[in-house]
C-alpha atoms as a PDB file:
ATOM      1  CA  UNK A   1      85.491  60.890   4.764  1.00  0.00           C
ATOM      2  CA  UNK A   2      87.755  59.923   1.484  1.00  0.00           C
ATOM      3  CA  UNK A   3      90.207  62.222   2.905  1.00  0.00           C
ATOM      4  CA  UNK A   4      90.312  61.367   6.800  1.00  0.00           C
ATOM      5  CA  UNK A   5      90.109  57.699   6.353  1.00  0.00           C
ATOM      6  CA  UNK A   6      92.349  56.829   2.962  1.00  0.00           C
ATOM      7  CA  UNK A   7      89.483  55.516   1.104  1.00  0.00           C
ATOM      8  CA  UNK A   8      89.149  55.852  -2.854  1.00  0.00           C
ATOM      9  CA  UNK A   9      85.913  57.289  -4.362  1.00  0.00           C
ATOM     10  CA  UNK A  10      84.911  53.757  -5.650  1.00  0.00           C
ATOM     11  CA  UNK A  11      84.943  52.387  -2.098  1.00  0.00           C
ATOM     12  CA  UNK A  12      82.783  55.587  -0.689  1.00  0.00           C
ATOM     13  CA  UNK A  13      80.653  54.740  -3.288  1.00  0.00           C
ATOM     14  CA  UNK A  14      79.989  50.886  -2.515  1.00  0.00           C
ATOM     15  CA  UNK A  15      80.025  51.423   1.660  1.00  0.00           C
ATOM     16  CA  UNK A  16      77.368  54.379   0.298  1.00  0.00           C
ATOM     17  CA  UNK A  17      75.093  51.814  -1.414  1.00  0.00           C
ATOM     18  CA  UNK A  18      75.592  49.491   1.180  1.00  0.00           C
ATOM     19  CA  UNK A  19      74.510  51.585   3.706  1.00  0.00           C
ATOM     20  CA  UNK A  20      71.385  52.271   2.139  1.00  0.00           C
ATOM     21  CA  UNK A  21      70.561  48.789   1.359  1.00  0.00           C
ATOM     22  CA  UNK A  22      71.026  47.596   5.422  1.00  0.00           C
ATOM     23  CA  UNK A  23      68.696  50.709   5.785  1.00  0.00           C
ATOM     24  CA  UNK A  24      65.872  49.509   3.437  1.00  0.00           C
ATOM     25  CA  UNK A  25      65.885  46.070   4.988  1.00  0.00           C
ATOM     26  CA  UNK A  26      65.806  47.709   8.253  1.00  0.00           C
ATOM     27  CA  UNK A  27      62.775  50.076   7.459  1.00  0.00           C
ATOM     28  CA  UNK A  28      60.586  46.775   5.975  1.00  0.00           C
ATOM     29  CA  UNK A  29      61.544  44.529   8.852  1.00  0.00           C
ATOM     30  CA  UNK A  30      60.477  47.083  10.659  1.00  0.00           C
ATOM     31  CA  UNK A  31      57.594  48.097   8.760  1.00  0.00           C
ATOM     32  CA  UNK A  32      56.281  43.888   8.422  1.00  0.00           C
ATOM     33  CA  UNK A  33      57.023  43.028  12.258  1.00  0.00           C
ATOM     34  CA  UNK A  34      54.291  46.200  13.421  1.00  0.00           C
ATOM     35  CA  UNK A  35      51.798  45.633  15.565  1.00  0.00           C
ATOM     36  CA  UNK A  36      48.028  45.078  13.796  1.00  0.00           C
ATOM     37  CA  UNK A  37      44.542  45.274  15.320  1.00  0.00           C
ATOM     38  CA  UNK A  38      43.153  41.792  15.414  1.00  0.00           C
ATOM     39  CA  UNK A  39      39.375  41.453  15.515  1.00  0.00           C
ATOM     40  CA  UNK A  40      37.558  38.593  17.036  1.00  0.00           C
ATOM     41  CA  UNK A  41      36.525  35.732  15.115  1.00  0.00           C
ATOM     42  CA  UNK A  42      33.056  35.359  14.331  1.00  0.00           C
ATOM     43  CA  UNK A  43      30.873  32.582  15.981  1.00  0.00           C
ATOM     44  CA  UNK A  44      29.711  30.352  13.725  1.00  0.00           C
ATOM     45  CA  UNK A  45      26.392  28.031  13.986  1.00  0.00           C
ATOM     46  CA  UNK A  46      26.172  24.931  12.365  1.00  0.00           C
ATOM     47  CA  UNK A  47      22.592  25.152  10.330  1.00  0.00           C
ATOM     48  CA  UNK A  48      20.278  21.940  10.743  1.00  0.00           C
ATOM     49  CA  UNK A  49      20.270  19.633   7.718  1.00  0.00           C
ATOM     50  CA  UNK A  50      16.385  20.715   7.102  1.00  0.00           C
ATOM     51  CA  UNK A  51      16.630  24.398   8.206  1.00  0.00           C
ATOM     52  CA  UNK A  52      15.711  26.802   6.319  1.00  0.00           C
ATOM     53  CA  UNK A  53      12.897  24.256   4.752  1.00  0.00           C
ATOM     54  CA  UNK A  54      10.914  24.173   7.870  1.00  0.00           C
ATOM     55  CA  UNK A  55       7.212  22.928   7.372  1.00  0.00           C
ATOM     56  CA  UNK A  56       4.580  24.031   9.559  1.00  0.00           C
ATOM     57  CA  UNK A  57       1.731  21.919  10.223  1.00  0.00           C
ATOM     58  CA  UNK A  58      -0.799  23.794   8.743  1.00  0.00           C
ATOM     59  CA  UNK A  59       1.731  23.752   4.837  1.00  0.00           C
ATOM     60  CA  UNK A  60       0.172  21.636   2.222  1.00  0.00           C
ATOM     61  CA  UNK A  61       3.698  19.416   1.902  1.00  0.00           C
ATOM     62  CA  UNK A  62       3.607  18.595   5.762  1.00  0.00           C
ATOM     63  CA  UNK A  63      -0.834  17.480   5.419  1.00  0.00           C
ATOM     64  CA  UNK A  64       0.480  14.193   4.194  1.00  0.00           C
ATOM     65  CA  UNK A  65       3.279  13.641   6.366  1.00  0.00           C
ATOM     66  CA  UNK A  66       1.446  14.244   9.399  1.00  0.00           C
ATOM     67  CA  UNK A  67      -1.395  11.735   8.723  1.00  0.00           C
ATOM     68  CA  UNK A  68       1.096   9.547   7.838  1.00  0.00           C
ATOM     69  CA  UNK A  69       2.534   9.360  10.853  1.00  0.00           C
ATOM     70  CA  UNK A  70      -0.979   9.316  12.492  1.00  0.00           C
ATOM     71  CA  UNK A  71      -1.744   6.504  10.784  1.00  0.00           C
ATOM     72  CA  UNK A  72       1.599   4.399  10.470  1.00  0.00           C
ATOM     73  CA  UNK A  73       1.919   4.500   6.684  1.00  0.00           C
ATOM     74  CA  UNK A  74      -0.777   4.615   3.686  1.00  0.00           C
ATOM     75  CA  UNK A  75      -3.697   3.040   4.369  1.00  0.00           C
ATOM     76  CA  UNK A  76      -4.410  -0.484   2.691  1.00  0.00           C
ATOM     77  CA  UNK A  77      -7.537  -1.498   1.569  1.00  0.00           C
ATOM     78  CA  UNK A  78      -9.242  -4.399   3.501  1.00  0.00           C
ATOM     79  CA  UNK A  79     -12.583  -6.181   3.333  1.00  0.00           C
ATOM     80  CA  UNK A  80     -14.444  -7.812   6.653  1.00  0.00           C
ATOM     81  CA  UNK A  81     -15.574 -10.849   6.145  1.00  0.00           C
ATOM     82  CA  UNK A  82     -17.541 -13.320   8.762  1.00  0.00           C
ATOM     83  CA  UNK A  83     -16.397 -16.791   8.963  1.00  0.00           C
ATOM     84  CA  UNK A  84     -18.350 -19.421  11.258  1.00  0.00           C
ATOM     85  CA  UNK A  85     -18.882 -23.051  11.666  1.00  0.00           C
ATOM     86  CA  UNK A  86     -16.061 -25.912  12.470  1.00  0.00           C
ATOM     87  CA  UNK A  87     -13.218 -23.279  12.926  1.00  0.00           C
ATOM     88  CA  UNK A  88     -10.793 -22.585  15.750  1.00  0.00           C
ATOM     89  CA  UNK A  89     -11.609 -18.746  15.772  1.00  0.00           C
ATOM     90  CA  UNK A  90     -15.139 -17.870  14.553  1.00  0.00           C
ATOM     91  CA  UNK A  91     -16.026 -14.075  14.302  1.00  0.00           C
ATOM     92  CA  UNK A  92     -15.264 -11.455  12.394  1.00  0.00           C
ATOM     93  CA  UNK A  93     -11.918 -11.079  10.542  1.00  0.00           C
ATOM     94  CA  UNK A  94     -10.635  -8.003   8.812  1.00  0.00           C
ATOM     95  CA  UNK A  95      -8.442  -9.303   5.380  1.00  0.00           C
ATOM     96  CA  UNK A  96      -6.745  -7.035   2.859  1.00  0.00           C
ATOM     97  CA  UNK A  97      -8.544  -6.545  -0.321  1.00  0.00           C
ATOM     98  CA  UNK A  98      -7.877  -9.447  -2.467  1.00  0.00           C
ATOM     99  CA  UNK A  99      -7.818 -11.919  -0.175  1.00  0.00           C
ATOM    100  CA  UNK A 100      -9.194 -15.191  -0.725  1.00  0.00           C
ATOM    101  CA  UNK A 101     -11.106 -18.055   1.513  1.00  0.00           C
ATOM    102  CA  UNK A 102      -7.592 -19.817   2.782  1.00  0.00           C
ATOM    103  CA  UNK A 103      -6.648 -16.345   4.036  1.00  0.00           C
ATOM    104  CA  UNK A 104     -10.045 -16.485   5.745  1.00  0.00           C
ATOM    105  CA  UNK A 105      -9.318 -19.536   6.925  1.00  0.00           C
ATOM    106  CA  UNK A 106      -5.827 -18.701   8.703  1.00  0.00           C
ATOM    107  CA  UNK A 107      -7.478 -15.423  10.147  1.00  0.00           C
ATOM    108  CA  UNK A 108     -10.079 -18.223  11.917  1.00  0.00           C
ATOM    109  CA  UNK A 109      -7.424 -20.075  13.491  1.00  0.00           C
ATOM    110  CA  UNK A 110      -7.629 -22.837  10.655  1.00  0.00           C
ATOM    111  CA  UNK A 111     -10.461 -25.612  10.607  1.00  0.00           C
ATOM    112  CA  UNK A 112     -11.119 -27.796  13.469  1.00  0.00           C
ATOM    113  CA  UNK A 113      -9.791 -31.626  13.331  1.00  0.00           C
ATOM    114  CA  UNK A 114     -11.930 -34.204  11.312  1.00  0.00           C
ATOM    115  CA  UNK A 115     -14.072 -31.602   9.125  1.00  0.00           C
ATOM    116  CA  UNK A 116     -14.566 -31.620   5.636  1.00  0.00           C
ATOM    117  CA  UNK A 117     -13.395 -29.079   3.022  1.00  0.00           C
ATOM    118  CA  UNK A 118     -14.071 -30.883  -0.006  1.00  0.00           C
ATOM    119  CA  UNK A 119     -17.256 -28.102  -1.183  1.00  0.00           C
ATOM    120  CA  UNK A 120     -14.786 -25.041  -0.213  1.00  0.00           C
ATOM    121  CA  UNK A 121     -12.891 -23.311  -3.040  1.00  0.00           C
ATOM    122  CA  UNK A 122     -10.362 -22.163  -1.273  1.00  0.00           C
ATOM    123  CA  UNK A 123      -8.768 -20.651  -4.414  1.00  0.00           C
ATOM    124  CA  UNK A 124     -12.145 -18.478  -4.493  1.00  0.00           C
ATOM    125  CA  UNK A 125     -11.552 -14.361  -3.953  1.00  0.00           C
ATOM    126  CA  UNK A 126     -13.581 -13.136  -0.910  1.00  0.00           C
ATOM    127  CA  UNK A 127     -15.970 -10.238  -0.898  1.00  0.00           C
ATOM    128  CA  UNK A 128     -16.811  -7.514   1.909  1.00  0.00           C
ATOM    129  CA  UNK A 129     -19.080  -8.564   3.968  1.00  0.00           C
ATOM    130  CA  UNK A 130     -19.650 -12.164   3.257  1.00  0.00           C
ATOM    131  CA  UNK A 131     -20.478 -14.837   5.161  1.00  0.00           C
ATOM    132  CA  UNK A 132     -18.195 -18.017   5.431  1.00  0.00           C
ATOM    133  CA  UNK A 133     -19.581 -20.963   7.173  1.00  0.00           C
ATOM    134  CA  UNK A 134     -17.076 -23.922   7.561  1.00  0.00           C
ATOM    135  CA  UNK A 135     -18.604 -27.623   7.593  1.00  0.00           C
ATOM    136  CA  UNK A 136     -22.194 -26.084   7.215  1.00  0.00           C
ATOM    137  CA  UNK A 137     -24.433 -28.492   4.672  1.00  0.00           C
ATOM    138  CA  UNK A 138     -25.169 -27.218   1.453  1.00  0.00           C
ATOM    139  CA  UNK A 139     -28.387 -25.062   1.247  1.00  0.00           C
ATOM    140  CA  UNK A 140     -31.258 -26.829   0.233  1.00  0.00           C
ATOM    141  CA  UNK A 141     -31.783 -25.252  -2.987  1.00  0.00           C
ATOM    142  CA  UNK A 142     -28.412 -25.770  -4.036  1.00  0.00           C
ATOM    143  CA  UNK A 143     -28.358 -29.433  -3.714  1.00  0.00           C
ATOM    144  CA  UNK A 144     -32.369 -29.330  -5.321  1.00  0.00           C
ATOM    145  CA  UNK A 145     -30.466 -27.798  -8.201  1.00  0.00           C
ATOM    146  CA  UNK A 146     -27.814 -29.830  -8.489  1.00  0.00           C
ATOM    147  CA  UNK A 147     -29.862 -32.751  -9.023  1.00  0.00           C
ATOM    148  CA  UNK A 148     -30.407 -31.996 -12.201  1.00  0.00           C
ATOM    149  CA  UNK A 149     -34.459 -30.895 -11.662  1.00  0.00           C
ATOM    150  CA  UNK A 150     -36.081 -27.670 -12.866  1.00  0.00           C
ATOM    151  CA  UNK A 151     -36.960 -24.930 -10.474  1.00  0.00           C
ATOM    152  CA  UNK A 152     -40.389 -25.691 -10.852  1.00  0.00           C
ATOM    153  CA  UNK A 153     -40.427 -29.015 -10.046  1.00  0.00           C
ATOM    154  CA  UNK A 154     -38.264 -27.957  -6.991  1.00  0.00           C
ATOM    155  CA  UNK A 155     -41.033 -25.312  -5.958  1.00  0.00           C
ATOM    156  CA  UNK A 156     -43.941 -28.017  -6.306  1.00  0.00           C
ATOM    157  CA  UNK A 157     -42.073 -30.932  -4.509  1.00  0.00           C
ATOM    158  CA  UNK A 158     -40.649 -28.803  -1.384  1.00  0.00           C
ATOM    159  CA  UNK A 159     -41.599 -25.079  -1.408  1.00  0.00           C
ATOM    160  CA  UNK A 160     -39.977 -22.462  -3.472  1.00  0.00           C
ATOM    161  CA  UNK A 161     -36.451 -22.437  -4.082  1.00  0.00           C
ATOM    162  CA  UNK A 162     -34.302 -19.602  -2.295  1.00  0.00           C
ATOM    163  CA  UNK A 163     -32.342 -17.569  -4.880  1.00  0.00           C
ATOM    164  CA  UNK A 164     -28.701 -17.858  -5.014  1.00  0.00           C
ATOM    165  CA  UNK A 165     -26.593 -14.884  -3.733  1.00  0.00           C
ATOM    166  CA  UNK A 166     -24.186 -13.757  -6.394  1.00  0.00           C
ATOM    167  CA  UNK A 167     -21.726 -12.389  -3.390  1.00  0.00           C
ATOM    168  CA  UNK A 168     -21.619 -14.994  -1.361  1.00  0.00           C
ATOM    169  CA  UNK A 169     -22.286 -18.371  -3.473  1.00  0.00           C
ATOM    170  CA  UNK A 170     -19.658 -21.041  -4.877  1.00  0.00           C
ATOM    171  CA  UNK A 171     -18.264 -21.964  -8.148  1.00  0.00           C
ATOM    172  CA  UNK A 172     -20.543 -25.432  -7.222  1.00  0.00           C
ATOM    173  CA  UNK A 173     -23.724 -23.365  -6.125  1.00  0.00           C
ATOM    174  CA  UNK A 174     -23.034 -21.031  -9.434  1.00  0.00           C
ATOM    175  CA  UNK A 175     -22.676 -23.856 -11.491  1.00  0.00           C
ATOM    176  CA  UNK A 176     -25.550 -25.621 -11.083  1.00  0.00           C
ATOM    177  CA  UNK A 177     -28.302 -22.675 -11.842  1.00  0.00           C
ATOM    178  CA  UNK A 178     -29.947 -23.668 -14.983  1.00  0.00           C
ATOM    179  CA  UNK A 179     -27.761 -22.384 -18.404  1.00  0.00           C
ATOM    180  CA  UNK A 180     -24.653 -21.673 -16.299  1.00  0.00           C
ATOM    181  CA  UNK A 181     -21.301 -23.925 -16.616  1.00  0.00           C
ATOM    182  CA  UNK A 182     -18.413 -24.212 -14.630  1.00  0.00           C
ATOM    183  CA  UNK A 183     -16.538 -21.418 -17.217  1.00  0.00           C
ATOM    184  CA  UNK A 184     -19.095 -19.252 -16.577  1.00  0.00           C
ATOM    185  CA  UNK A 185     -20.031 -19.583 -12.696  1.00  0.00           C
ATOM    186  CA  UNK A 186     -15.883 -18.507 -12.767  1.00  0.00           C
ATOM    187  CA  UNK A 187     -16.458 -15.449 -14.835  1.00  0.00           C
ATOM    188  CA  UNK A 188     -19.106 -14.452 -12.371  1.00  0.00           C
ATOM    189  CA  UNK A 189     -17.070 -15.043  -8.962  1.00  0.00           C
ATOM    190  CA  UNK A 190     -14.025 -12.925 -11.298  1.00  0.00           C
ATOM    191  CA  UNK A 191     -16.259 -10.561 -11.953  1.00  0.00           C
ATOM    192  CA  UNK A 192     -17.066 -10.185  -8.555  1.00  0.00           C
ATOM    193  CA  UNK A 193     -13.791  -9.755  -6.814  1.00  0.00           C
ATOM    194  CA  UNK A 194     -13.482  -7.063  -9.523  1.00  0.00           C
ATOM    195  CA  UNK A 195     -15.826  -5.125  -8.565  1.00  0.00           C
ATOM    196  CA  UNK A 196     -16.058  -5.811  -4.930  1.00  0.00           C
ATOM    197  CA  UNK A 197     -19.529  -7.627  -5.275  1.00  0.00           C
ATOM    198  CA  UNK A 198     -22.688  -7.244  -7.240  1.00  0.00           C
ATOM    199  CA  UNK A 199     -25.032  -4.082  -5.589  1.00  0.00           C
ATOM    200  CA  UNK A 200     -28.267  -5.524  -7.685  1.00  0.00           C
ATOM    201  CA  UNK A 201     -28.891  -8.841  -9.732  1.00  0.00           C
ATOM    202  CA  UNK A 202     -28.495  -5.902 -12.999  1.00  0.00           C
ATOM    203  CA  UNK A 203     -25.317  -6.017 -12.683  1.00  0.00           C
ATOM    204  CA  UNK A 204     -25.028  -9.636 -13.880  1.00  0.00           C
ATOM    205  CA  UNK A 205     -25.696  -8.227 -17.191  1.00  0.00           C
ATOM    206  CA  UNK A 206     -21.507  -6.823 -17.196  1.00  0.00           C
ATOM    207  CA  UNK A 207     -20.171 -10.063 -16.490  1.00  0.00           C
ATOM    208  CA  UNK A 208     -18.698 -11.876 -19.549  1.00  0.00           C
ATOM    209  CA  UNK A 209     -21.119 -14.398 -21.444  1.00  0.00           C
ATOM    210  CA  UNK A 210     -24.260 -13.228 -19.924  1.00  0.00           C
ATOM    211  CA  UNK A 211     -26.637 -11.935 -22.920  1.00  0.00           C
ATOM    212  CA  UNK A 212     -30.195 -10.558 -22.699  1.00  0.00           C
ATOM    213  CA  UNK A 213     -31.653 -14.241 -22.587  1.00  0.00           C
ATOM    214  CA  UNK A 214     -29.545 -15.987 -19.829  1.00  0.00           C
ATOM    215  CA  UNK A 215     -30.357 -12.810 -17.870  1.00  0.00           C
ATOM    216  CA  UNK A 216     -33.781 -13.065 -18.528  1.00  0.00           C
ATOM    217  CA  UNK A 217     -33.443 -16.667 -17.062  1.00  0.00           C
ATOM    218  CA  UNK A 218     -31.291 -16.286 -14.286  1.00  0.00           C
ATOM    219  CA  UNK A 219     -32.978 -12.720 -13.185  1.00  0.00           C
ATOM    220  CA  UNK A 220     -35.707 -14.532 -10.599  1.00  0.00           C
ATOM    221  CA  UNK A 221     -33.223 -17.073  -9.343  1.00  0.00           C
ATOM    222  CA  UNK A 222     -30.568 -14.721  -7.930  1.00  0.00           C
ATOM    223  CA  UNK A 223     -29.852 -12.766  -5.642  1.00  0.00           C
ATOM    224  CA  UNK A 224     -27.166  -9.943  -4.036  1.00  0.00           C
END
């Protein structure tokens, strides 16, 4: 080739080497630009925000959820009270726990024009299943002991006197049983929104200022 076409040795050398660069290029192109087996993509779900933790009904963690639901949310205590007399909406009312005789009052409708509320504490906690008569007159043994006269004298002058109920009376009716003040007929009615009532007239005995004697004396002349 040196001798048919006048080139030196240095030339056939580059044009070599030049040739056999064009030919490696060619080769990769060649090599990069082949045809490859493509597979499918995969399908992929998208996953629920709670799968995975699903909760059957019968699972301890789902128990409370469930009667949740049932139920609207956690149940709140109440207490059922009875309120009669000169209100808009006698019956029986159902109050949260707590509640106190204006609440029973609203739940009624609220008190009819032109009565009287002085006697009512309306301040005063309410107990399950007590009475509350609006515009009613004081019982008579309340107002016989507000007077000022003893029990007995009560008994011999009208009859025997009918004991106070510890659930149902007020801080007026508390206050006037013999060797009780107004501090102490509030301990008692504290006491019993406490507790949620007295069960027996024992009980008295826990509230706060109430020894062995002033139970002794107030024993026959309560009540429940």
């Amino acid at each position: 080739m040196q001798t048919r076409c006048g080139l030196e040795r240095r030339s056939v050398l580059a044009l070599s080497a030049l040739l056999v660069l064009v030919l490696g290029f060619a080769v990769q192109h060649f090599w990069t630009g082949r045809t490859q087996p493509v597979r499918a993509p995969e399908v992929v779900r998208a996953a629920a925000p709670d799968e995975g933790r699903t909760e059957t009904a019968d699972s301890p963690q789902a128990a409370p959820a469930a009667a949740t639901a049932r139920s609207g949310g956690p149940a709140a205590p109440e207490i059922v009270v009875d309120v009669g007399g000169k209100v808009r909406e006698p019956g029986i009312h159902r109050l949260p726990a707590g509640s106190r005789v204006e609440d029973a009052l609203r739940a009624a409708g609220g008190v009819r024009p032109g009565t009287r509320t002085d006697a009512l504490n309306r301040a005063r906690f309410l107990v399950d299943g007590e009475h509350l008569v609006v515009g009613a007159p004081a019982p008579a043994g309340a107002g016989t002991a507000a007077s000022g006269s003893a029990p007995g004298t009560a008994a011999a002058a009208g009859g025997p006197t009918p004991p106070v109920s510890l659930n149902t009376a007020t801080l007026d009716q508390l206050d006037a049983l013999p060797g009780v003040g107004p501090v102490l007929a509030q301990h008692i009615i504290d006491h019993r929104a406490r507790s949620g009532g007295f069960r027996s007239v024992d009980e008295l005995r826990e509230v706060n200022g109430i020894g062995d004697r002033r139970f002794a004396d107030l024993r026959d002349l309560v009540r429940p």
